[in-house]
N, C-alpha and C. Protein backbone atom coordinates (compact mmCIF):
# COMPACT_ATOMS: atom_id res chain seq x y z
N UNK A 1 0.82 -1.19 0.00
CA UNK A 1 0.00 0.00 0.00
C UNK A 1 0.87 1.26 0.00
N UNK A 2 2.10 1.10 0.30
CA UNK A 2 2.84 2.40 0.77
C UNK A 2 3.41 2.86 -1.07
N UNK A 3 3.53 1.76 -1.54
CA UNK A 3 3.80 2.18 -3.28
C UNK A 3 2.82 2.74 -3.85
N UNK A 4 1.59 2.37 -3.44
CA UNK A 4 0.65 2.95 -4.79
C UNK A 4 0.60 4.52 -3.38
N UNK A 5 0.64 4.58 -2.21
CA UNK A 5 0.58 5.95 -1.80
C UNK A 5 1.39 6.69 -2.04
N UNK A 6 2.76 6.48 -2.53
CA UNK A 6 3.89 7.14 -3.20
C UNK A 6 3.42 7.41 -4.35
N UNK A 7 3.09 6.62 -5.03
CA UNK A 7 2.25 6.61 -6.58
C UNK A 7 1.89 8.08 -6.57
N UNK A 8 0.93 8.20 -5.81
CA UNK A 8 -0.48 9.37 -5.44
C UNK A 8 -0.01 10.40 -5.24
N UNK A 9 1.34 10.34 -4.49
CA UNK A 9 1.49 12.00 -3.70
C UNK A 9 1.91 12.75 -4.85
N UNK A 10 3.32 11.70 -5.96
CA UNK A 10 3.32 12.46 -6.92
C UNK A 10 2.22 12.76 -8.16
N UNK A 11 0.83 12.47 -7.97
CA UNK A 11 0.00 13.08 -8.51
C UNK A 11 -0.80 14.03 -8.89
N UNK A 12 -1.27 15.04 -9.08
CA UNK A 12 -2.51 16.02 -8.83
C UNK A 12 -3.59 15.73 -8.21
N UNK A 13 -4.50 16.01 -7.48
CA UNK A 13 -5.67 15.87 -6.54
C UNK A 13 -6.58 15.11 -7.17
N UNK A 14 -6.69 15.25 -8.24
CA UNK A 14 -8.10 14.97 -8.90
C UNK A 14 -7.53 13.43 -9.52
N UNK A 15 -6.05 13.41 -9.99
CA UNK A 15 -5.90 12.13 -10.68
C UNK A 15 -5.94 11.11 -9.40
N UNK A 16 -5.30 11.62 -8.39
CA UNK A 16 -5.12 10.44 -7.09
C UNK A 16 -6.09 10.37 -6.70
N UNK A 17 -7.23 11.10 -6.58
CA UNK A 17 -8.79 10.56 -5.89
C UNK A 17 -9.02 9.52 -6.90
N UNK A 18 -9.08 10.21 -8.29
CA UNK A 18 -9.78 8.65 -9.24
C UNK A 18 -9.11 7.43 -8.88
N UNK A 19 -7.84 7.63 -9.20
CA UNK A 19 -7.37 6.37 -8.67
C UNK A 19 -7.01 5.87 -7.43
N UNK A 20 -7.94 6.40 -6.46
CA UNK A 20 -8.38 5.82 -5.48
C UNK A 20 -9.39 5.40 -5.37
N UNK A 21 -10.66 5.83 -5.89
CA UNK A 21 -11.73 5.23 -6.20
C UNK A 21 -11.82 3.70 -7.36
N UNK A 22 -10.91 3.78 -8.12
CA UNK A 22 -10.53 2.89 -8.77
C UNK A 22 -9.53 1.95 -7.74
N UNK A 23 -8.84 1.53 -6.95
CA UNK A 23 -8.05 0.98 -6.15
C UNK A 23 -9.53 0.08 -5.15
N UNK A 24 -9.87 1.38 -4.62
CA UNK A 24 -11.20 1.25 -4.24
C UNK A 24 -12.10 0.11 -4.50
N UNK A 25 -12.29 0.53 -5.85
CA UNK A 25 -13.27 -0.63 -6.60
C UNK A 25 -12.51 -2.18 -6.52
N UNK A 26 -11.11 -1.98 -7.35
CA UNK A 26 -10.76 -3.40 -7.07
C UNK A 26 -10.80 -4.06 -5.49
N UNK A 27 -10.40 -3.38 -4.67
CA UNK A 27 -10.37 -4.22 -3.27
C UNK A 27 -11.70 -4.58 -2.97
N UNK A 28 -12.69 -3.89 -2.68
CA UNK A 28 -14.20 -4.06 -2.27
C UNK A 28 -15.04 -4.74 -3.43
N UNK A 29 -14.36 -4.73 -5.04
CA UNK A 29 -15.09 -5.93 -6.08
C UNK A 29 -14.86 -7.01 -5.80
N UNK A 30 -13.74 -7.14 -5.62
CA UNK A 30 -13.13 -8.41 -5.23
C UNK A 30 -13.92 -9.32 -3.95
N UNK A 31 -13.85 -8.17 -2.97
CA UNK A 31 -13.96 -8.98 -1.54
C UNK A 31 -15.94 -9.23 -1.20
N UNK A 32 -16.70 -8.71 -2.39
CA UNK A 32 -17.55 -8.87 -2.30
C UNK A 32 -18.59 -9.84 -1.94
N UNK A 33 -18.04 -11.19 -2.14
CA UNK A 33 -18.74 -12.35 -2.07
C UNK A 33 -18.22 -12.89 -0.96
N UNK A 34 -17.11 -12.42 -0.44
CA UNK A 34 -16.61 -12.91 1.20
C UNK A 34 -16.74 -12.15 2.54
N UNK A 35 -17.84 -10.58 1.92
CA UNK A 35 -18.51 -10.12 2.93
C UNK A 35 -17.08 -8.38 2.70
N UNK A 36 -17.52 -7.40 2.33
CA UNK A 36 -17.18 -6.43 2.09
C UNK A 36 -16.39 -5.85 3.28
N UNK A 37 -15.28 -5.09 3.11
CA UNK A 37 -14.22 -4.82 4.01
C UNK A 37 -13.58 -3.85 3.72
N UNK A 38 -12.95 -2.89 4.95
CA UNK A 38 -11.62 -2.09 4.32
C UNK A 38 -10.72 -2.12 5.43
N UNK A 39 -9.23 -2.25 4.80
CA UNK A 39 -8.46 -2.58 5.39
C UNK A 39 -7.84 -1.02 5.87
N UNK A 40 -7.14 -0.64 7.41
CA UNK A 40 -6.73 0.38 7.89
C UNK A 40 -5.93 1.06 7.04
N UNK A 41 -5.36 0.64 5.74
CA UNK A 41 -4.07 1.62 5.07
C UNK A 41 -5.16 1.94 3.75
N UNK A 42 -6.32 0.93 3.13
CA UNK A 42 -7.19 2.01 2.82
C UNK A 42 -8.30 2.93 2.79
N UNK A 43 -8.52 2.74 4.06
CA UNK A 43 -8.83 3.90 5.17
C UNK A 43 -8.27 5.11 5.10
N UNK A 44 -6.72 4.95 4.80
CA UNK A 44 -6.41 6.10 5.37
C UNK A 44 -5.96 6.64 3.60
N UNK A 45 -6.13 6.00 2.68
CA UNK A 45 -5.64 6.72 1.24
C UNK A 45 -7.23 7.41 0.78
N UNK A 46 -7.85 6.52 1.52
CA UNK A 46 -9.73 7.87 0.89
C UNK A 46 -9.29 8.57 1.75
N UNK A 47 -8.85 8.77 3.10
CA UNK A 47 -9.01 9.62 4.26
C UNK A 47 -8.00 11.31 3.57
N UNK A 48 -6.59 10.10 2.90
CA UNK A 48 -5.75 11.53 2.21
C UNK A 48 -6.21 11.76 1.03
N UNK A 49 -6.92 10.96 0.06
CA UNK A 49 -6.35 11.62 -1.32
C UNK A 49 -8.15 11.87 -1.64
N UNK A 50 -9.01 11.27 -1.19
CA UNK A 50 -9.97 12.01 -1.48
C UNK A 50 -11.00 12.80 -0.72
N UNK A 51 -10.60 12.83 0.60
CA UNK A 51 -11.04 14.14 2.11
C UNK A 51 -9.83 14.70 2.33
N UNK A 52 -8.76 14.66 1.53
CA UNK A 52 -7.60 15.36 2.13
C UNK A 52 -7.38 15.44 3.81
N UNK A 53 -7.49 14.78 4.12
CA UNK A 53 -7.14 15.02 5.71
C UNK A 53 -5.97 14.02 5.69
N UNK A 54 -4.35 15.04 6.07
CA UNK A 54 -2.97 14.22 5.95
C UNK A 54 -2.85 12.67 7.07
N UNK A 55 -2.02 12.11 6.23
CA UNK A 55 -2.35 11.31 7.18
C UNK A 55 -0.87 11.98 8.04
N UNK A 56 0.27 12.50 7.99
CA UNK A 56 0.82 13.12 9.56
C UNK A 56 0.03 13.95 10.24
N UNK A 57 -0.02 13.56 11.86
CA UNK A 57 -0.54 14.55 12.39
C UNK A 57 0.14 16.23 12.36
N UNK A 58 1.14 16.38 12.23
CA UNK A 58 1.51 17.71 12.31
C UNK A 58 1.64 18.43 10.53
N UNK A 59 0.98 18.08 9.93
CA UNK A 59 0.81 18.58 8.75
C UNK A 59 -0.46 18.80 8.27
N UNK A 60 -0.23 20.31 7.69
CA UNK A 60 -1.46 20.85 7.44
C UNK A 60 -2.29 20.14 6.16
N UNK A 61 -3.84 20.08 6.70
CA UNK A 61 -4.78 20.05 5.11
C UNK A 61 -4.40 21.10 4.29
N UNK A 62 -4.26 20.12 3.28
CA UNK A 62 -4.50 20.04 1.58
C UNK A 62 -5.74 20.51 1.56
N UNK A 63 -5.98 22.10 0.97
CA UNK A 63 -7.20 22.55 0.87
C UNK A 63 -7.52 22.43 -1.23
N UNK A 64 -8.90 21.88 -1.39
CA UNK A 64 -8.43 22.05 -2.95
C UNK A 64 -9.17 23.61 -3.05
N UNK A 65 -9.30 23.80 -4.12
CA UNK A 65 -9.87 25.38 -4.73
C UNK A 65 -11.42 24.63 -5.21
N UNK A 66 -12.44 25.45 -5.29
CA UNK A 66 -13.70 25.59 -5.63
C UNK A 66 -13.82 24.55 -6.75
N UNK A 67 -12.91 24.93 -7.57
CA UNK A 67 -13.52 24.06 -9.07
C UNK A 67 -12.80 22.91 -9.46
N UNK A 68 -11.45 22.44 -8.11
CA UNK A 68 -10.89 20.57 -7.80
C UNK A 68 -12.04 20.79 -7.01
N UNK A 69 -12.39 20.82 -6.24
CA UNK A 69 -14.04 20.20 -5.45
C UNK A 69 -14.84 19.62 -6.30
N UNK A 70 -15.43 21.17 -7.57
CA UNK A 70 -16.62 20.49 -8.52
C UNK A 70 -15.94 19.34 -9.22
N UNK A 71 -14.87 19.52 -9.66
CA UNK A 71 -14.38 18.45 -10.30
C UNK A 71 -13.99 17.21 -9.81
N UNK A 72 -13.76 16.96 -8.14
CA UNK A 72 -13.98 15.40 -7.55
C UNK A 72 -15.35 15.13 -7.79
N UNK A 73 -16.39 16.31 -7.04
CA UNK A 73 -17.68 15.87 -7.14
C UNK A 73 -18.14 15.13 -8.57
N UNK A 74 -17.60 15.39 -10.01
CA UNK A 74 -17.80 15.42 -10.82
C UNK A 74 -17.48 14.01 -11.18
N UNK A 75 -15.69 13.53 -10.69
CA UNK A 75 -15.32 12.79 -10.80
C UNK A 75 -16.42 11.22 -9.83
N UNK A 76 -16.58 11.95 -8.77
CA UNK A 76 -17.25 10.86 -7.95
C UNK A 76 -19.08 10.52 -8.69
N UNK A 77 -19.53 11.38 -9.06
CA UNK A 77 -20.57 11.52 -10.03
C UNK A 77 -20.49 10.40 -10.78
N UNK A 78 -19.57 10.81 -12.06
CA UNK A 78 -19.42 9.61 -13.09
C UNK A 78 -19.06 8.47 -12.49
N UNK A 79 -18.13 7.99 -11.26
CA UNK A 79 -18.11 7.10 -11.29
C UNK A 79 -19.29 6.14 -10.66
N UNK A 80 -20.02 6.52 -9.78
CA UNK A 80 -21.28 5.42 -9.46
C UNK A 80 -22.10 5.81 -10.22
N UNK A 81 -21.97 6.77 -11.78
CA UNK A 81 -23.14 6.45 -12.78
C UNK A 81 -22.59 5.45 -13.34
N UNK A 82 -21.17 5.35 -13.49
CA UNK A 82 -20.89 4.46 -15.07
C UNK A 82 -20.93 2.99 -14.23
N UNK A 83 -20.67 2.97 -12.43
CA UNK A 83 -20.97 1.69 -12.31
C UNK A 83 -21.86 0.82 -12.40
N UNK A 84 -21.81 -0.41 -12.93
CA UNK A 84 -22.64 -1.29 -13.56
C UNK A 84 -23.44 -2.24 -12.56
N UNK A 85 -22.80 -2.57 -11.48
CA UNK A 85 -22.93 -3.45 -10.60
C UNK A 85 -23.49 -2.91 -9.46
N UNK A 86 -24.68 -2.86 -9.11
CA UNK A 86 -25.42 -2.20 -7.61
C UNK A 86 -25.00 -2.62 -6.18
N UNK A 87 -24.72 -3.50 -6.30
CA UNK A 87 -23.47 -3.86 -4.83
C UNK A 87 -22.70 -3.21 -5.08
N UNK A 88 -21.75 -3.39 -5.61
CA UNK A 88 -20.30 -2.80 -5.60
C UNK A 88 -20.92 -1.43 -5.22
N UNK A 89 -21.46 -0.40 -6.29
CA UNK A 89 -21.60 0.79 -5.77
C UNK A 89 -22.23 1.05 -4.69
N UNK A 90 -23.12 0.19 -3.78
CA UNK A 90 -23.12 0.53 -2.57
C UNK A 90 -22.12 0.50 -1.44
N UNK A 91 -21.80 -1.06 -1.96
CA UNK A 91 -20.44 -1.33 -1.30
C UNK A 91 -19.20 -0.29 -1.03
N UNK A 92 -19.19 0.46 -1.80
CA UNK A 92 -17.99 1.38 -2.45
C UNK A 92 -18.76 2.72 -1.50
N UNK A 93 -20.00 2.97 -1.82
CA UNK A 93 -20.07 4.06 -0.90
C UNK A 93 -20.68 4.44 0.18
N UNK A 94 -21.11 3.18 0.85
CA UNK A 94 -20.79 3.52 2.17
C UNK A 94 -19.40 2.75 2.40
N UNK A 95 -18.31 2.68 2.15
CA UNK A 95 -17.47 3.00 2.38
C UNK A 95 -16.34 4.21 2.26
N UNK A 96 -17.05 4.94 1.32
CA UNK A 96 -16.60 6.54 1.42
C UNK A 96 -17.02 7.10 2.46
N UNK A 97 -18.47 6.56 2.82
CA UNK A 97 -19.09 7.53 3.55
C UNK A 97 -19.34 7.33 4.68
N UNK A 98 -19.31 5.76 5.57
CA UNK A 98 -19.27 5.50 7.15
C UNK A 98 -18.55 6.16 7.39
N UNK A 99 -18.99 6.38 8.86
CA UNK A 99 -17.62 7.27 9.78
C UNK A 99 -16.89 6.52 10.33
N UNK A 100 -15.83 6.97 10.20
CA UNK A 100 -15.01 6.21 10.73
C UNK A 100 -14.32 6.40 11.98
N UNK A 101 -14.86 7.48 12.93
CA UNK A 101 -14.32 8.08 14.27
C UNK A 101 -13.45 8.80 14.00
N UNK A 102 -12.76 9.11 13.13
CA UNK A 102 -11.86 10.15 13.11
C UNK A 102 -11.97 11.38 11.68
N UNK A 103 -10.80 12.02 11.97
CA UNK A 103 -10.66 13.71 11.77
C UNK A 103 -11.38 13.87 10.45
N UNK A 104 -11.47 12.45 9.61
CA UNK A 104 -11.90 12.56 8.47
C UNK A 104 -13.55 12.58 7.93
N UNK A 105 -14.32 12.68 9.27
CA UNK A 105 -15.77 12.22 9.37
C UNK A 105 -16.12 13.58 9.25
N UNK A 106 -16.04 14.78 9.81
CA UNK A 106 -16.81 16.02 8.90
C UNK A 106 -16.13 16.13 7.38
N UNK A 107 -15.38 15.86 6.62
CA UNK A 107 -14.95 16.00 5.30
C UNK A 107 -15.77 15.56 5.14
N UNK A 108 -16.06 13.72 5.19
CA UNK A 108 -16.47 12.89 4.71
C UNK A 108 -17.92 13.40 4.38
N UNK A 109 -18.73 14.03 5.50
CA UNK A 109 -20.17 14.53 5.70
C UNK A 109 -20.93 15.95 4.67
N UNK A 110 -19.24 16.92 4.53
CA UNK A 110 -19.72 17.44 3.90
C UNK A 110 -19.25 17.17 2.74
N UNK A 111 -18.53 16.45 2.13
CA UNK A 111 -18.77 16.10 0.92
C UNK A 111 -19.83 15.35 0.41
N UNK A 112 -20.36 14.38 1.30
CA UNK A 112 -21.79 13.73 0.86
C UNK A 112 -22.96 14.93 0.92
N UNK A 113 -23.00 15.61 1.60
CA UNK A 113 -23.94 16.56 1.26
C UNK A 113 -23.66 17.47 -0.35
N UNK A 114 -22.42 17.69 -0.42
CA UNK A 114 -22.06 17.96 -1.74
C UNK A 114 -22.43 17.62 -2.59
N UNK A 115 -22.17 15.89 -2.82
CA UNK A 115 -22.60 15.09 -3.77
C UNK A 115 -23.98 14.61 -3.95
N UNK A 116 -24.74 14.57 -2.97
CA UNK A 116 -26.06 14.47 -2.81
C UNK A 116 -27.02 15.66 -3.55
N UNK A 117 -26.24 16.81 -2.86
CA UNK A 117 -27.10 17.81 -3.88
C UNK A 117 -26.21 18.20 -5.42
N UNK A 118 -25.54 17.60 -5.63
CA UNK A 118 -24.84 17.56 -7.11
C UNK A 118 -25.94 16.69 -8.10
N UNK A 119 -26.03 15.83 -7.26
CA UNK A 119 -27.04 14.46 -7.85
C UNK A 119 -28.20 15.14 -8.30
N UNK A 120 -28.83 16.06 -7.14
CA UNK A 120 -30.27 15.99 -7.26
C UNK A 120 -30.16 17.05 -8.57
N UNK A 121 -29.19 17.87 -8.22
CA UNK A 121 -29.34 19.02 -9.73
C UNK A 121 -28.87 18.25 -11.05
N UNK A 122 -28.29 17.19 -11.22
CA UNK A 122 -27.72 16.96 -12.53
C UNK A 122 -28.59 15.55 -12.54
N UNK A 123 -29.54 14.97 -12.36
CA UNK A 123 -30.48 13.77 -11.60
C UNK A 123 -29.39 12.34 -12.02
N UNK A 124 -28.89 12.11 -10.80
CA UNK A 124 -28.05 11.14 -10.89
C UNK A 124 -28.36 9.96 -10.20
N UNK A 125 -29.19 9.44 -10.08
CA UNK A 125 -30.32 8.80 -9.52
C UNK A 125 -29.41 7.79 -9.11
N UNK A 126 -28.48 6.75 -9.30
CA UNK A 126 -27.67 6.12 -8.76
C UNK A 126 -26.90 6.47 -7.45
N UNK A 127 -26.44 7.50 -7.49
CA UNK A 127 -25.68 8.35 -6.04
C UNK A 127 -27.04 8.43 -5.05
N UNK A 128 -28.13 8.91 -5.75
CA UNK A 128 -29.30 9.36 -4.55
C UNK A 128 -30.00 7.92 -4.23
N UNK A 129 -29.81 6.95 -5.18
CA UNK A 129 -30.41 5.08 -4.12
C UNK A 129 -29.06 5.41 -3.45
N UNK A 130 -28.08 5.31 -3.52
CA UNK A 130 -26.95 4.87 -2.06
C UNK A 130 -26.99 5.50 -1.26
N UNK A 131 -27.20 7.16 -1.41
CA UNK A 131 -27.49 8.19 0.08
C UNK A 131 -29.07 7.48 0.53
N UNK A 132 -30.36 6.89 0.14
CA UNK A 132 -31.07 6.62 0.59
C UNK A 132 -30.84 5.24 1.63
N UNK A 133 -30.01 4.21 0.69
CA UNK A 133 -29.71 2.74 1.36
C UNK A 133 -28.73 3.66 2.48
N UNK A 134 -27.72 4.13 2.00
CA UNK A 134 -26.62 4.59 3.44
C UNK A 134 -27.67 5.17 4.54
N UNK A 135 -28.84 5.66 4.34
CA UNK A 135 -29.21 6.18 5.49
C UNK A 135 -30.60 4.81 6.65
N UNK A 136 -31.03 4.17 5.19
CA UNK A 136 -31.85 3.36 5.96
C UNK A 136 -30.72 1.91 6.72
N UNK A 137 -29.63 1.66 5.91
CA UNK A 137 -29.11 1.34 6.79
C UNK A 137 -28.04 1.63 7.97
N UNK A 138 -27.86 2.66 8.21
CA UNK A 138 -27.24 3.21 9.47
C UNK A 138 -28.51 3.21 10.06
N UNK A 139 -29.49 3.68 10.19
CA UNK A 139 -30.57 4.04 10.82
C UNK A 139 -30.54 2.49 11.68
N UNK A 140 -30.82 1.27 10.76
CA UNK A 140 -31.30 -0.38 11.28
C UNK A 140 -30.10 -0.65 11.89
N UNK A 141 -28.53 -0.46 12.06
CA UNK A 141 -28.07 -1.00 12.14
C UNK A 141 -27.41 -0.23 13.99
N UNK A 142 -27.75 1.40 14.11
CA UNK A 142 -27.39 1.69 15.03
C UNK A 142 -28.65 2.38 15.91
N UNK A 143 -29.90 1.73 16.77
CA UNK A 143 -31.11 2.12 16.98
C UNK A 143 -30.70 2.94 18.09
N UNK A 144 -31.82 3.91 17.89
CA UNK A 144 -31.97 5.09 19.38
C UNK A 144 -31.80 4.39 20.70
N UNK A 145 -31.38 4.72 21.46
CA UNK A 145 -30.35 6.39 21.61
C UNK A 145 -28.84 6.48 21.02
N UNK A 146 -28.54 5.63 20.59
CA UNK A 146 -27.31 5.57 20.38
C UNK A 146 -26.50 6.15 19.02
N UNK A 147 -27.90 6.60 18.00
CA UNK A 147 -28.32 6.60 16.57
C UNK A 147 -27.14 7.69 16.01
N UNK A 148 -26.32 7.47 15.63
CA UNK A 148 -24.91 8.52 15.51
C UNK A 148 -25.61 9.21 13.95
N UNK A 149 -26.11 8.07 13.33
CA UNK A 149 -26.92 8.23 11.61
C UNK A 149 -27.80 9.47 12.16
N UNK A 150 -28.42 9.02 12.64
CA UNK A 150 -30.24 10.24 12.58
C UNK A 150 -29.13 11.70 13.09
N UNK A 151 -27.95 12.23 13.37
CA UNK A 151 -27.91 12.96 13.35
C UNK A 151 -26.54 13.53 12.43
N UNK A 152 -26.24 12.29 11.30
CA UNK A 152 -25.72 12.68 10.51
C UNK A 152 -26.78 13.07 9.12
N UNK A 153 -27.69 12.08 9.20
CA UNK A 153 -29.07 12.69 8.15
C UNK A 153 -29.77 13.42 8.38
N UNK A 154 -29.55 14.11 9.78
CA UNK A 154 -29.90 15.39 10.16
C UNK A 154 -29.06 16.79 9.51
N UNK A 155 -27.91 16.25 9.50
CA UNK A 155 -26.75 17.13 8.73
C UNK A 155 -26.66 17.03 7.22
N UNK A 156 -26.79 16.06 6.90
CA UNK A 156 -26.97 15.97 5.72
C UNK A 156 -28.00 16.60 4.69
N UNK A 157 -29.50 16.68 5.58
CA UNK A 157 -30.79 16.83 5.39
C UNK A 157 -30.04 18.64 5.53
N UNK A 158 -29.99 19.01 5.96
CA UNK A 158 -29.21 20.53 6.76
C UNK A 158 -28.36 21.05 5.30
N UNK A 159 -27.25 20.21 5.04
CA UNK A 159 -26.55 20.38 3.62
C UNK A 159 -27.07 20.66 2.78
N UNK A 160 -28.12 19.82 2.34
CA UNK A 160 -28.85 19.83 1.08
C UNK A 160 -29.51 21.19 0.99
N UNK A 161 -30.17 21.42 2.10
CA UNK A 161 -31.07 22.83 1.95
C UNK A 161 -30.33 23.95 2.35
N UNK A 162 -29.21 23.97 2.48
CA UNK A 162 -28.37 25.25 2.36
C UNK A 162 -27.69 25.43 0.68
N UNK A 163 -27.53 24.27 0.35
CA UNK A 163 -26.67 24.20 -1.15
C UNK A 163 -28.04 24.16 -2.04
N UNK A 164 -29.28 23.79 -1.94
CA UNK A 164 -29.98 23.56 -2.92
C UNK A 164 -30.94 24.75 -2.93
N UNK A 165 -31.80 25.37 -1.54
CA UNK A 165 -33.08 26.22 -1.48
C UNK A 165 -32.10 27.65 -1.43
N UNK A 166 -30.62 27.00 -1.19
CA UNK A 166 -30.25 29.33 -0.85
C UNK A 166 -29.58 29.33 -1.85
N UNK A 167 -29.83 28.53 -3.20
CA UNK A 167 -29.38 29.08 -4.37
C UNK A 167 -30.43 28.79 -5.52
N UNK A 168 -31.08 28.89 -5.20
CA UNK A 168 -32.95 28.69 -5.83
C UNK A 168 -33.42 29.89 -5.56
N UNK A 169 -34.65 30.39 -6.30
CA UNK A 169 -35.51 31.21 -6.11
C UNK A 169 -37.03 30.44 -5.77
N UNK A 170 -37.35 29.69 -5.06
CA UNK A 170 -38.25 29.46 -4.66
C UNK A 170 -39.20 30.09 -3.38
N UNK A 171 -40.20 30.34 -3.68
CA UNK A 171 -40.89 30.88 -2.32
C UNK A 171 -40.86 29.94 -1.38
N UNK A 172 -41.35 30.61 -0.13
CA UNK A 172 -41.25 30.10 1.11
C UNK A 172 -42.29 28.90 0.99
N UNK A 173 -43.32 29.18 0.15
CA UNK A 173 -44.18 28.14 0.53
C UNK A 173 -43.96 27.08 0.04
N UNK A 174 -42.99 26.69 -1.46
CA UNK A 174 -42.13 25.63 -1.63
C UNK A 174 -41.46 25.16 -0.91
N UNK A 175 -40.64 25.59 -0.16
CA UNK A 175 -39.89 25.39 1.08
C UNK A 175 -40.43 24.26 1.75
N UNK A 176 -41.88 25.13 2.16
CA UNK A 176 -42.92 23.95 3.27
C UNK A 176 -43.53 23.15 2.63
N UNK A 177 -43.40 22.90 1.57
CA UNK A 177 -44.17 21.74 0.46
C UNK A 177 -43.07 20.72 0.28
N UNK A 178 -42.06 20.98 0.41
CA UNK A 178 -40.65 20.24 -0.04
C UNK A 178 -40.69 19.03 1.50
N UNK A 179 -40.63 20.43 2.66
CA UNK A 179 -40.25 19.77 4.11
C UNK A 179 -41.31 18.73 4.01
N UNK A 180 -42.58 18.31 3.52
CA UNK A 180 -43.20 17.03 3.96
C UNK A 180 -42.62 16.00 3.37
N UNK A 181 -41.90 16.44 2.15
CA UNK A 181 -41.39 14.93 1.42
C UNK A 181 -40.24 14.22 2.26
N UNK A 182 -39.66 15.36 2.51
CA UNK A 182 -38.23 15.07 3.54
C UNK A 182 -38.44 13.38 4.20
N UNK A 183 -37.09 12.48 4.09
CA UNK A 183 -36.91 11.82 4.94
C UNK A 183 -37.20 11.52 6.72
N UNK A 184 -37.88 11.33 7.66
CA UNK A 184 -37.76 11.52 8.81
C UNK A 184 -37.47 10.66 9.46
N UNK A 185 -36.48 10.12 10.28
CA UNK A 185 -36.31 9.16 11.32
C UNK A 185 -36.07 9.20 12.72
């Protein structure tokens, strides 16, 4: 793992996320039928190369600029459209997107809110079944009080309507027509 992370550093942002998402795919295609997994070193190459959070502690985030953002989002877009296989792409993203207890779990959060409302504007209907499965299953799998989910799809739910209604012109009363469709758990 430490070669293909050498691989990466000498890369640009956008080429080392793909091919981490691609790295990605092979480990979790593979391990699919023996029960889906990620191992701690690639943990920590989504954690650097596509949440940028370093893996030294005394080194600063890798911030990208506005339009490497649209363009991971873009990148992460195409790839669970062009994937073919509906496991795998779930497989694949809730493993982008569990938390994992550390520094990398608000990246992780607001980039799914990113991509979530990327989806809904460009209708990418593949990304929005896995934010739905990622949420019904965190929900089954960690029940109240303990529910860490209901208040990340609280945040998430939070994301969406800051990135989607405060750059809309919709009246207020859309607003309250929207809030009944909303998810609730």
């Amino acid at each position: 793992m430490s070669d293909i992370r050498h691989a990466l550093l000498r890369r640009d942002p956008l080429s080392a996320a793909k091919e981490v998402l691609y790295h990605l795919d092979i480990a979790l295609g593979s391990t699919l039928q023996a029960g889906p997994g990620l191992d701690k070193n690639m943990v920590e190459l989504v954690d650097e190369f596509i949440f940028h959070v370093p893996k030294e502690r005394n080194t600063q985030r890798k911030r990208m600029s506005c339009v490497q953002e649209l363009q991971l989002l873009e990148i992460m877009c195409s790839y669970f459209q062009e994937q073919s296989k509906d496991a795998v792409r779930q497989v694949i993203f809730s493993a982008l997107f569990s938390l994992q207890g550390n520094k990398a779990d608000e990246n992780r959060m607001a980039m799914l809110g990113k991509l979530v409302s990327m989806a809904v504007a460009v209708c990418r209907v593949p990304i929005l079944e896995c934010a739905a499965t990622w949420l019904q299953v965190g929900v089954k799998h960690y029940p109240p009080p303990t529910n860490s989910w209901r208040a990340e799809g609280l945040t998430l739910g939070v994301c969406y309507e800051q990135q989607f209604w405060g750059l809309s012109t919709f009246s207020i009363r859309n607003l309250k027509d929207s809030s009944v469709s909303m998810v609730t758990f």
